[in-house]
C-alpha atoms as a PDB file:
ATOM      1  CA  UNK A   1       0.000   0.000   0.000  1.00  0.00           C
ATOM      2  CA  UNK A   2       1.345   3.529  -0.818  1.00  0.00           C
ATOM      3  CA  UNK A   3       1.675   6.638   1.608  1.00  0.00           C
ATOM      4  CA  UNK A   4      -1.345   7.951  -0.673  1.00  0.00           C
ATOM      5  CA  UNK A   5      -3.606   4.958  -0.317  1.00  0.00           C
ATOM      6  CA  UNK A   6      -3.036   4.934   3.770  1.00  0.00           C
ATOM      7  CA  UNK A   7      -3.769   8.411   4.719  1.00  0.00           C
ATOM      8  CA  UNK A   8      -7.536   9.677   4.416  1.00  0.00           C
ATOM      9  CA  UNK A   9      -8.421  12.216   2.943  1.00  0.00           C
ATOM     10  CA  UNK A  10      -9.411  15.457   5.907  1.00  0.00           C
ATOM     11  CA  UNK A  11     -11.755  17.823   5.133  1.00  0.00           C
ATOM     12  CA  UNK A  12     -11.810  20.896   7.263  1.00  0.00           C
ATOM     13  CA  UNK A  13     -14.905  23.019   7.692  1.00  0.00           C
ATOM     14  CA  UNK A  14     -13.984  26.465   7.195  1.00  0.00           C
ATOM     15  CA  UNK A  15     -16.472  29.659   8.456  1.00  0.00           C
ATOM     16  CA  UNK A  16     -16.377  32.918   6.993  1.00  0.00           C
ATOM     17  CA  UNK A  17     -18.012  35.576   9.814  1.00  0.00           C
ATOM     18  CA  UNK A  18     -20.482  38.093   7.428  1.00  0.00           C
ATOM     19  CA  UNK A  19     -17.937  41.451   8.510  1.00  0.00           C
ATOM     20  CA  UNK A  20     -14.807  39.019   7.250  1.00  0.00           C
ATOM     21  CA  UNK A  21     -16.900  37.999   4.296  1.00  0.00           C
ATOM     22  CA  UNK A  22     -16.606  41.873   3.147  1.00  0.00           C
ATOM     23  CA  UNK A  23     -13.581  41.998   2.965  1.00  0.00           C
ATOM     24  CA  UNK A  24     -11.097  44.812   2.993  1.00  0.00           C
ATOM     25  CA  UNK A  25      -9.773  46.240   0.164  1.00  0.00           C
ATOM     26  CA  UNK A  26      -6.292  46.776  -0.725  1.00  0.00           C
ATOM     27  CA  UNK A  27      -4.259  48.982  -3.429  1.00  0.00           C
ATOM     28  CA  UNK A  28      -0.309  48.541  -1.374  1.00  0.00           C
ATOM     29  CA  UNK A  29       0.661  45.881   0.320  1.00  0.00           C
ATOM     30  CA  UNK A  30       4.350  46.122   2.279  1.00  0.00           C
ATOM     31  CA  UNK A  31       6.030  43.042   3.263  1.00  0.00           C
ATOM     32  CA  UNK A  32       8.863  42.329   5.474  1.00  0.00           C
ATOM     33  CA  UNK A  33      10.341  39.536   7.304  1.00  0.00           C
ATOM     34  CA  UNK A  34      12.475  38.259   9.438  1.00  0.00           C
ATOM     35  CA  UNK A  35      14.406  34.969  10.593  1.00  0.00           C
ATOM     36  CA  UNK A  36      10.881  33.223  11.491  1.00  0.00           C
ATOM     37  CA  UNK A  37       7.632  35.412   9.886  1.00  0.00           C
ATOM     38  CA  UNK A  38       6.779  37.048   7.199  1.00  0.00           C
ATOM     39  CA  UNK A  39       4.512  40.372   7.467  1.00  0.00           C
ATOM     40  CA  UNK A  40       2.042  41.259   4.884  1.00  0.00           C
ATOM     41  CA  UNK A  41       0.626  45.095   5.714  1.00  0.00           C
ATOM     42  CA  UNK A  42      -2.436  45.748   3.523  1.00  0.00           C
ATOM     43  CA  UNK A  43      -3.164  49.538   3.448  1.00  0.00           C
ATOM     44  CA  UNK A  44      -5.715  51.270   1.398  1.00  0.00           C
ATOM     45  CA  UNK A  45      -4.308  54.642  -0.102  1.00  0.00           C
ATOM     46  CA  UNK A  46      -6.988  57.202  -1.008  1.00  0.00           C
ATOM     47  CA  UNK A  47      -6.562  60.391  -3.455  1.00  0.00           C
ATOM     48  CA  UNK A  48      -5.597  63.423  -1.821  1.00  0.00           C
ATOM     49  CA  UNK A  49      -4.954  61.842   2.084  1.00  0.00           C
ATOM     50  CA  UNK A  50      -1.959  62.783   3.218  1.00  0.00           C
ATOM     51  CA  UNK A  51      -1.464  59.563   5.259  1.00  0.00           C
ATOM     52  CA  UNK A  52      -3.051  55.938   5.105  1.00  0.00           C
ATOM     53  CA  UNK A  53      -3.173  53.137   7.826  1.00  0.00           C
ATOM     54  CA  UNK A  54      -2.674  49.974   7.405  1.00  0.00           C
ATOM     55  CA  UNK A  55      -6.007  47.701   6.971  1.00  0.00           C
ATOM     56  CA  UNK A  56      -4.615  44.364   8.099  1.00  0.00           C
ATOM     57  CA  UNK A  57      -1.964  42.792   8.800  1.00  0.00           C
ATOM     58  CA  UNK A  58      -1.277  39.032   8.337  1.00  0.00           C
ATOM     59  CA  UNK A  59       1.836  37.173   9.928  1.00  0.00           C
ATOM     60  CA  UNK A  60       3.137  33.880   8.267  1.00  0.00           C
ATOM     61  CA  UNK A  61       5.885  31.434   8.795  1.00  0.00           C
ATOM     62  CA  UNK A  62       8.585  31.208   6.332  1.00  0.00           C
ATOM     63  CA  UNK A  63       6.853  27.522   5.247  1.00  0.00           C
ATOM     64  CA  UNK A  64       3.443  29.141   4.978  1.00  0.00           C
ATOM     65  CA  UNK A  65       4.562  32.432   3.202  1.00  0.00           C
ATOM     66  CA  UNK A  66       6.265  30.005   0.725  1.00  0.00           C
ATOM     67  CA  UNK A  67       3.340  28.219   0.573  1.00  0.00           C
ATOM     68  CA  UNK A  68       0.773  31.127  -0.022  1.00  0.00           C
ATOM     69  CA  UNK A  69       2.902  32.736  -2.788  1.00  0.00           C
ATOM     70  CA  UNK A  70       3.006  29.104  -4.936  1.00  0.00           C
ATOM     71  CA  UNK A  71      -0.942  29.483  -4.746  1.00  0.00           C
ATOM     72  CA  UNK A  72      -1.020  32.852  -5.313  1.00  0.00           C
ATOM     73  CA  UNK A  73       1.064  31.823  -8.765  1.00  0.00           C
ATOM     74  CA  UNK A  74      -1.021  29.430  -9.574  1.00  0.00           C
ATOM     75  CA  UNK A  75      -4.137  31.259  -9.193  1.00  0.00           C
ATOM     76  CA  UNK A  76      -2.766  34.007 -11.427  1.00  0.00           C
ATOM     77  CA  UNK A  77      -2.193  31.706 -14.250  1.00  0.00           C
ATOM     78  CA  UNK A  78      -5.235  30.418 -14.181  1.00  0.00           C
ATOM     79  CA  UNK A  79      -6.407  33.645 -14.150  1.00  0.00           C
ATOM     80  CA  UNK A  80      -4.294  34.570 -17.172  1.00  0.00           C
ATOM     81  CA  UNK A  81      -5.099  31.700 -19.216  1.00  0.00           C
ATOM     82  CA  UNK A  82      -8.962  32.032 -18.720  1.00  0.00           C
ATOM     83  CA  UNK A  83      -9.181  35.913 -19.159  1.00  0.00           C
ATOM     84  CA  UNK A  84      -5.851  37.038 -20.428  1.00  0.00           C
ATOM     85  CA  UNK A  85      -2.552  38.387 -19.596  1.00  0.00           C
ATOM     86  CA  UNK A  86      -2.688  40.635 -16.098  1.00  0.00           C
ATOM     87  CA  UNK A  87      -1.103  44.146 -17.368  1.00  0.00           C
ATOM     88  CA  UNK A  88       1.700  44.897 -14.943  1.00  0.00           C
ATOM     89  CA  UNK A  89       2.363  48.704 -15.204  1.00  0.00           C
ATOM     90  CA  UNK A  90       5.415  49.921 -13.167  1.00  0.00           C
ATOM     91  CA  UNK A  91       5.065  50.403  -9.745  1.00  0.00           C
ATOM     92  CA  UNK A  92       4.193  53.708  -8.720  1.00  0.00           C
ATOM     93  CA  UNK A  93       6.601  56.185  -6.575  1.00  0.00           C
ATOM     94  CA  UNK A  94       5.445  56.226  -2.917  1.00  0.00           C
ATOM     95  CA  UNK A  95       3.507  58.418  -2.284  1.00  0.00           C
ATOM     96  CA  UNK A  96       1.408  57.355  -4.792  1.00  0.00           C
ATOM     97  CA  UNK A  97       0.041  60.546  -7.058  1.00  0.00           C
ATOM     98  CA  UNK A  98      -3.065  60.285  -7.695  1.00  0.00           C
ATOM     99  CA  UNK A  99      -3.588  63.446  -9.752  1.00  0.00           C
ATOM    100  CA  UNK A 100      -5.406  66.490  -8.667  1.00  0.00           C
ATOM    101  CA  UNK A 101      -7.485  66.245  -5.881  1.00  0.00           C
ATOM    102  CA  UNK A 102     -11.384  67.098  -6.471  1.00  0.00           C
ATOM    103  CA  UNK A 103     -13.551  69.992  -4.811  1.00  0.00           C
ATOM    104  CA  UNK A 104     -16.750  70.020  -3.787  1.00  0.00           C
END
């Protein structure tokens, strides 16, 4: 019998909380690590703000960050080969310039 024929297949129930479900969106994300995590910052920039905070923040081991950017990768080409290449402009100078800033 093989390794894959002994082990059972788990299935873990996973719950999504209706706030979480909303999710938070994201136009920078700053990462850093060190010797055992990786941090992902998620911060929304707006037009015109002179500041921004960071919207969440998620900590990962060096085996999950690994992990998460292989699926990550593989999501994007699955992406790419169902709706087309994903344009990749340069990155913007931070601060980000959004243009003129509107009046009311």
């Amino acid at each position: 019998m093989s390794d894959q024929e002994g082990k059972k297949e788990q299935k873990i129930n996973i719950e999504v909380d209706e706030n979480t479900a909303q999710g938070v969106y994201s136009n920078l994300a700053i990462i850093n690590h060190s010797l055992s995590e990786f941090i992902l910052d998620f911060i929304t920039i707006m037009p015109g703000a002179p500041k921004a905070k960071v919207r969440s923040r998620i900590i990962l081991t060096p085996e999950h960050a690994k992990r998460f950017q292989k699926a990550l990768s593989e999501n994007i080409q699955r992406f790419e080969n169902a709706h087309g290449e994903i344009d990749s402009k340069e990155q913007p100078p931070i601060p980000i310039n959004f243009g003129p800033t509107g009046e009311a």
